[in-house]
C-alpha atoms as a PDB file:
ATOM      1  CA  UNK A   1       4.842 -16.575  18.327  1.00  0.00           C
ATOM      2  CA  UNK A   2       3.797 -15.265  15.076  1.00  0.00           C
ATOM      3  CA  UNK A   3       2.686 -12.119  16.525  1.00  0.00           C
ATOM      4  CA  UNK A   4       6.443 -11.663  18.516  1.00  0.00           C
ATOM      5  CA  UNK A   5       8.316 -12.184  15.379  1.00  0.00           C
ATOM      6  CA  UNK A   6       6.139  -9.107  13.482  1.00  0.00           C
ATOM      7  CA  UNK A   7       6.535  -6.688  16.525  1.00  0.00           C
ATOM      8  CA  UNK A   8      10.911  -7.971  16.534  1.00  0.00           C
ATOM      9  CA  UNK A   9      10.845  -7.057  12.828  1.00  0.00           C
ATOM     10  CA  UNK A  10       8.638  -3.943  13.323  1.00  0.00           C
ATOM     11  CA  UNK A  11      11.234  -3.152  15.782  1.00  0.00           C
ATOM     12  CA  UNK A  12      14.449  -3.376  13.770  1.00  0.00           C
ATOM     13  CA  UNK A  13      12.482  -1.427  10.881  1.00  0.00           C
ATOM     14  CA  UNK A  14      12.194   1.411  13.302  1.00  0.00           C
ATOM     15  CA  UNK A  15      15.424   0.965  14.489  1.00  0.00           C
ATOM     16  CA  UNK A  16      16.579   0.809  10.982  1.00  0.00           C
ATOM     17  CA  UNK A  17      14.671   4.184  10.170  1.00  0.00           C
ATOM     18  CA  UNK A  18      15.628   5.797  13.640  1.00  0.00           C
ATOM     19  CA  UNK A  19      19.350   5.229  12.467  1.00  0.00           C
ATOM     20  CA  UNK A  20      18.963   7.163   9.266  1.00  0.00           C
ATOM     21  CA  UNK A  21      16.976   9.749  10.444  1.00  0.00           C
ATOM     22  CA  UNK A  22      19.354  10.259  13.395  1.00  0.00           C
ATOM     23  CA  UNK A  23      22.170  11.120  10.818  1.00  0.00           C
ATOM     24  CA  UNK A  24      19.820  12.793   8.310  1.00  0.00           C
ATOM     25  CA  UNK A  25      20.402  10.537   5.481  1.00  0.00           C
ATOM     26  CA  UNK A  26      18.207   9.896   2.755  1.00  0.00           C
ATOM     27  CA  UNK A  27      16.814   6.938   1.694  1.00  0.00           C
ATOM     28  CA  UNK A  28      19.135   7.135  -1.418  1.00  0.00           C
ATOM     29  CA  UNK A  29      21.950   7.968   0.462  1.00  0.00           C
ATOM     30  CA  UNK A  30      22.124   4.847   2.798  1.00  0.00           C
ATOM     31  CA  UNK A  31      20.846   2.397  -0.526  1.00  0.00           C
ATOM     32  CA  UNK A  32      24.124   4.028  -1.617  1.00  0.00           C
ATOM     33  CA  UNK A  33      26.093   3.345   1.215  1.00  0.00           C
ATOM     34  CA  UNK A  34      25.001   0.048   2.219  1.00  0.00           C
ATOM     35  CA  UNK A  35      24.814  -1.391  -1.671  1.00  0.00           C
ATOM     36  CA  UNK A  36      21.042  -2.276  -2.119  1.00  0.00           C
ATOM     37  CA  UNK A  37      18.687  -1.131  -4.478  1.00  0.00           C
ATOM     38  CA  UNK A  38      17.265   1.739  -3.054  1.00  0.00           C
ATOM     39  CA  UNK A  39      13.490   0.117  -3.633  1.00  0.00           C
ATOM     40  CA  UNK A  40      14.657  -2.653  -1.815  1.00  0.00           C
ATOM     41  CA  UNK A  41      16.242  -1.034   1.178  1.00  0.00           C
ATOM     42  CA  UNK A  42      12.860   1.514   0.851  1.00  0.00           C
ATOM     43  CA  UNK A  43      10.781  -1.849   1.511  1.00  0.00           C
ATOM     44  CA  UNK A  44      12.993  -2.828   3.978  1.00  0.00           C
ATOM     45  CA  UNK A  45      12.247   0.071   6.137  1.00  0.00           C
ATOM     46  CA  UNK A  46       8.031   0.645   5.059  1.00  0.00           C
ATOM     47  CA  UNK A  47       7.734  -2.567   5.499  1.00  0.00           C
ATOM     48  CA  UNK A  48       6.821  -4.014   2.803  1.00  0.00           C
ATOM     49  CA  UNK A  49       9.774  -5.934   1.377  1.00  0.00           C
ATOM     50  CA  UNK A  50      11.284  -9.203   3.581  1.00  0.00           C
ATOM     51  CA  UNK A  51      13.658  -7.917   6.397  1.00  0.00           C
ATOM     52  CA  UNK A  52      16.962 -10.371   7.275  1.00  0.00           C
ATOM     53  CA  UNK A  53      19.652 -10.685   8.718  1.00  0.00           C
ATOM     54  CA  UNK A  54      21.852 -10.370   5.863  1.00  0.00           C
ATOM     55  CA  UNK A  55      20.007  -7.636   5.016  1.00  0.00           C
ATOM     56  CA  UNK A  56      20.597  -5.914   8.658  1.00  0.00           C
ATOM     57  CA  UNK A  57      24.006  -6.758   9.028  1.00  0.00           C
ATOM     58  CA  UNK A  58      25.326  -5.331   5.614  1.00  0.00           C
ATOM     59  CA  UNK A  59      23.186  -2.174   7.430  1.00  0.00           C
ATOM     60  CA  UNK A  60      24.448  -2.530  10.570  1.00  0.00           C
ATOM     61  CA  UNK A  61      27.795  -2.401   9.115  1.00  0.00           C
ATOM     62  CA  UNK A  62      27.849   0.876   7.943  1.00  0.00           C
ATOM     63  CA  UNK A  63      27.300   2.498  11.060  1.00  0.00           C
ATOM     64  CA  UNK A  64      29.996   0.062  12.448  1.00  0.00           C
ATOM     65  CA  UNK A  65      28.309  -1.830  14.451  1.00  0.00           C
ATOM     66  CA  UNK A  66      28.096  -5.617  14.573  1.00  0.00           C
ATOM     67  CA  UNK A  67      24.422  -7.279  13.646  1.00  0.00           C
ATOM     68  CA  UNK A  68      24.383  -8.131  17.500  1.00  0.00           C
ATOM     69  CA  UNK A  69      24.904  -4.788  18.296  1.00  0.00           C
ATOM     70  CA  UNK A  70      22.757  -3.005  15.835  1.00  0.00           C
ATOM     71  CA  UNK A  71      19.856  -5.045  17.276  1.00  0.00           C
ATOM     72  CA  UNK A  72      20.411  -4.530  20.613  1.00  0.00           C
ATOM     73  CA  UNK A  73      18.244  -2.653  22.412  1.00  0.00           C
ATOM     74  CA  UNK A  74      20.838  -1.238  24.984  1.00  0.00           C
ATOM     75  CA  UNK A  75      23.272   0.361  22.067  1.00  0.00           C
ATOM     76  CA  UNK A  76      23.432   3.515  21.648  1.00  0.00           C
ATOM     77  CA  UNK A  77      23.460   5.180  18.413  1.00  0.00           C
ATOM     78  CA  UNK A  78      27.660   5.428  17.505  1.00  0.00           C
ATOM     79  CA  UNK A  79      28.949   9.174  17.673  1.00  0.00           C
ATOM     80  CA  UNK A  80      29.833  10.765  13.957  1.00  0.00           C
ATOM     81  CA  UNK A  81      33.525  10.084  14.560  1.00  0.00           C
ATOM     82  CA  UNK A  82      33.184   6.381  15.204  1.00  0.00           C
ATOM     83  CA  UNK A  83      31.707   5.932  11.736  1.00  0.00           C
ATOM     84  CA  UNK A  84      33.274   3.837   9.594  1.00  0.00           C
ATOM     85  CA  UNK A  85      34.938   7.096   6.593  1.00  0.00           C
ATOM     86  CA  UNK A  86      31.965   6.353   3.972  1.00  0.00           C
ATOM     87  CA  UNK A  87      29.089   6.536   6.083  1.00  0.00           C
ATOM     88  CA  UNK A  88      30.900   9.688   7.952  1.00  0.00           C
ATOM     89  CA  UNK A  89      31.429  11.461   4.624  1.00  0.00           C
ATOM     90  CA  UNK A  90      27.685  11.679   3.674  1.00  0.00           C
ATOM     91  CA  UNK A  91      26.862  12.107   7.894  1.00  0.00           C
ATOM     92  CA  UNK A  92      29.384  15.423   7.812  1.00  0.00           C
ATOM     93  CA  UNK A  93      27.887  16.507   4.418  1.00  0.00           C
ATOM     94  CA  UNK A  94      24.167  16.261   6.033  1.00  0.00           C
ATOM     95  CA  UNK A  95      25.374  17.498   9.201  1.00  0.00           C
ATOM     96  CA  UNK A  96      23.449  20.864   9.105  1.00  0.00           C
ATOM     97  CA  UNK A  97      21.028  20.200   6.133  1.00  0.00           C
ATOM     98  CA  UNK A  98      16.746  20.711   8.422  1.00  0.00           C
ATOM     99  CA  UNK A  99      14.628  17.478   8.574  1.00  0.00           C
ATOM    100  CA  UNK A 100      12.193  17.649   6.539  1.00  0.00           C
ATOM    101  CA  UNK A 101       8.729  17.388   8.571  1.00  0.00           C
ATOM    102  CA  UNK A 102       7.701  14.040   6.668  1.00  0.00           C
ATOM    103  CA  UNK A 103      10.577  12.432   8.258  1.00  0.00           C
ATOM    104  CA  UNK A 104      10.097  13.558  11.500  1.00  0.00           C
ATOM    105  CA  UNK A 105       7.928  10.460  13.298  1.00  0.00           C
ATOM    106  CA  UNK A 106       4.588  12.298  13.753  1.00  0.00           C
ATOM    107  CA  UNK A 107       2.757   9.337  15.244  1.00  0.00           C
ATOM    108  CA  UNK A 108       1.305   8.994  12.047  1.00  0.00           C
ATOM    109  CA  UNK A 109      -0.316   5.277  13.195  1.00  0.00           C
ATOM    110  CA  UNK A 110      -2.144   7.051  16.432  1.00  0.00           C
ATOM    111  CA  UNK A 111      -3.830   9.956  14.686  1.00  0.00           C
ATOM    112  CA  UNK A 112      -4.822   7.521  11.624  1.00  0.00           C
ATOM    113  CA  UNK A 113      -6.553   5.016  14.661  1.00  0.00           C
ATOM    114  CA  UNK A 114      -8.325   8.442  16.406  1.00  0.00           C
ATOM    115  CA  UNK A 115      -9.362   9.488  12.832  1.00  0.00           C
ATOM    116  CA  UNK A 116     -10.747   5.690  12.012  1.00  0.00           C
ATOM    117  CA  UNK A 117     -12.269   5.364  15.779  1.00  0.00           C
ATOM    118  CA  UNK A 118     -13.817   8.922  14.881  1.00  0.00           C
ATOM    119  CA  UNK A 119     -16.345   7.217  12.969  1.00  0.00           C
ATOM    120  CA  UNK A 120     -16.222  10.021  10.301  1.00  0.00           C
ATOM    121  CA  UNK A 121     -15.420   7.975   7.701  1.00  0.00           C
ATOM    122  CA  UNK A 122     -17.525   6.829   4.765  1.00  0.00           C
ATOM    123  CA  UNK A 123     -18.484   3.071   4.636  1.00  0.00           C
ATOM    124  CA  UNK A 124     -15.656   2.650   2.358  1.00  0.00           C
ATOM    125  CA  UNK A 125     -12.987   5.110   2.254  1.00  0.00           C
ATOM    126  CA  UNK A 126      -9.642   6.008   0.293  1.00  0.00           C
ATOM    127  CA  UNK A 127      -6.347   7.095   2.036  1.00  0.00           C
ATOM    128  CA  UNK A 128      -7.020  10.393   0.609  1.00  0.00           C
ATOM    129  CA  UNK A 129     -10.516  10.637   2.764  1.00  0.00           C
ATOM    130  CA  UNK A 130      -8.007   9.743   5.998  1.00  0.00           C
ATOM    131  CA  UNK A 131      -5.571  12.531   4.810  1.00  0.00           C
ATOM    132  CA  UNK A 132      -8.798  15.084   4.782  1.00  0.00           C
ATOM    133  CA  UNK A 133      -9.494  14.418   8.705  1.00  0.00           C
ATOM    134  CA  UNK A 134      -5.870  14.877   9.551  1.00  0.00           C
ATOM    135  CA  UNK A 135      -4.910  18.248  10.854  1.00  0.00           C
ATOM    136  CA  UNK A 136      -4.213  21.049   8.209  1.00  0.00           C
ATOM    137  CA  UNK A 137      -0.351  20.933   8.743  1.00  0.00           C
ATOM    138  CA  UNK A 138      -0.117  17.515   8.383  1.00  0.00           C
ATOM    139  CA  UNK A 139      -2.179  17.454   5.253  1.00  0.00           C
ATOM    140  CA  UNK A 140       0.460  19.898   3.531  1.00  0.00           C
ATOM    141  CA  UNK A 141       3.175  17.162   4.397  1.00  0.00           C
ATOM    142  CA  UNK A 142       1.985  13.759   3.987  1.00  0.00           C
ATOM    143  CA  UNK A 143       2.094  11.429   1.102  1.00  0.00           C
ATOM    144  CA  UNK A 144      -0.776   9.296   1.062  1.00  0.00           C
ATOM    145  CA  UNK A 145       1.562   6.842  -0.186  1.00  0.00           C
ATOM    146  CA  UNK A 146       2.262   7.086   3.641  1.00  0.00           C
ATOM    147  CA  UNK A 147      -0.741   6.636   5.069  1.00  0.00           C
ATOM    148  CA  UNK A 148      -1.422   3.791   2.801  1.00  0.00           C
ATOM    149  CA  UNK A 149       2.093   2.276   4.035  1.00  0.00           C
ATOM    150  CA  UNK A 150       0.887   2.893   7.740  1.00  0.00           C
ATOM    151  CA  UNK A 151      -2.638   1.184   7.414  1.00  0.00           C
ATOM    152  CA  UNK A 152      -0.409  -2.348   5.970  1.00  0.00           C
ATOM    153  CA  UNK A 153       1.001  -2.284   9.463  1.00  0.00           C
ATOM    154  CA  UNK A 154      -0.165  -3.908  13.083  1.00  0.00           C
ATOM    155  CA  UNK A 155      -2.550  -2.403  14.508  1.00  0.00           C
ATOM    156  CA  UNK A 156      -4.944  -2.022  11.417  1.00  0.00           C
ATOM    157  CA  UNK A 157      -6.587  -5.448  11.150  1.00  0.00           C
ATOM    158  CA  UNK A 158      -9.737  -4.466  10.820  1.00  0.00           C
ATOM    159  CA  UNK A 159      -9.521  -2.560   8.117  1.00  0.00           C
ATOM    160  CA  UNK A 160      -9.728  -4.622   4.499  1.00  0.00           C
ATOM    161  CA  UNK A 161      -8.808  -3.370   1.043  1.00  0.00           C
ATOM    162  CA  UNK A 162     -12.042  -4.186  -1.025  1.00  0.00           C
ATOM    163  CA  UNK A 163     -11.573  -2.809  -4.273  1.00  0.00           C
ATOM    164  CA  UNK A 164     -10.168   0.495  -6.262  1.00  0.00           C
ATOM    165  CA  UNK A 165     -11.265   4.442  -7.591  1.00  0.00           C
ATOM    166  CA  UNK A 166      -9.101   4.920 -10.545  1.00  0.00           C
ATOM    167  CA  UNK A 167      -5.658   4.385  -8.714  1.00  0.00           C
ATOM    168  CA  UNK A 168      -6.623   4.417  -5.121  1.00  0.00           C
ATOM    169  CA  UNK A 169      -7.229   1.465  -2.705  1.00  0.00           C
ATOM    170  CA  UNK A 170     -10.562   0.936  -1.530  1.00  0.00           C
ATOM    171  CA  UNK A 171     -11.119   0.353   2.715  1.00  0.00           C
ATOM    172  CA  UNK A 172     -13.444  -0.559   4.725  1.00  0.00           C
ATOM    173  CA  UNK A 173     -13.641  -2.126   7.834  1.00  0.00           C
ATOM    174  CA  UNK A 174     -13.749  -6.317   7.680  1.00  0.00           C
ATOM    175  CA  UNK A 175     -16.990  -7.450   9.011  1.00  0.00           C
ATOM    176  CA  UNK A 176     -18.991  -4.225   7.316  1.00  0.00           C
ATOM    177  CA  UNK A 177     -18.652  -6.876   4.097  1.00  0.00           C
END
């Protein structure tokens, strides 16, 4: 059950993403729209802050679309000119404006597992030492901020933070205690 509920909210966090990407909105820009904090609505979608329904409604609502809707897995993504005139404004002014590469879903999770599966790794290792095995074009765009946001997620249980160097996280993997 417990399991179910992560993978429903992982779900409406990449829903909530694949909306903002789709209309190439900023982070800013729908914390703007939408009325949160922009760290809040940034934790919202990472996945680190509590997701609701509240929360996904007052989102919802600014592409005009019902919580129900929003959530459903059939709906399709509303056309520009359905938008409710806010959200359209800052849509129209993006319209044109190149996605950034970071935002662009890489797979990011899948090449951190083939990297950690590689067994290249120290015994305990920093996101910085997963950054180094990724490929050379992904190295030049990626935070580790965002690997370190990827390895909180499903799928990376057996990894454990187990201390710090200076202002990085310390890994390894549980049971190499």
């Amino acid at each position: 059950m417990i399991d179910n509920l992560k993978s429903e909210n992982q779900r409406i966090r990449d829903l909530i993403r694949k909306y903002r990407e789709h209309y190439k909105c900023s982070r800013k820009e729908i914390a703007l729209l939408t009325k949160l904090q922009e760290a809040l609505y940034t934790s919202i979608e990472s996945g680190t802050g509590n997701i609701d329904f509240d929360r996904t409604a007052i989102i919802a609502k600014i592409y005009g679309l019902s919580l129900l809707d929003f959530i459903n897995p059939k709906q399709k993504i509303p056309q520009i000119e359905l938008l409710p005139s806010a959200t359209k404004k800052v849509v129209l002014k993006n319209k044109n404006k190149q996605i950034p590469i970071s935002n662009i879903n890489l797979n990011l999770p899948e090449k951190i597992r083939l990297i950690l599966d590689s067994k290249q790794l120290p015994k305990q290792f920093t996101t910085k030492d997963i950054k180094s095995l990724l490929p050379q074009n992904l190295q030049e765009v990626i935070a580790t901020s965002r690997i370190a946001d990827t390895i909180t997620r499903k799928g990376f249980e057996d990894l454990v933070e187990v201390g710090k160097i200076g202002r990085s996280k310390l890994y390894e993997f549980r049971g190499k205690l």
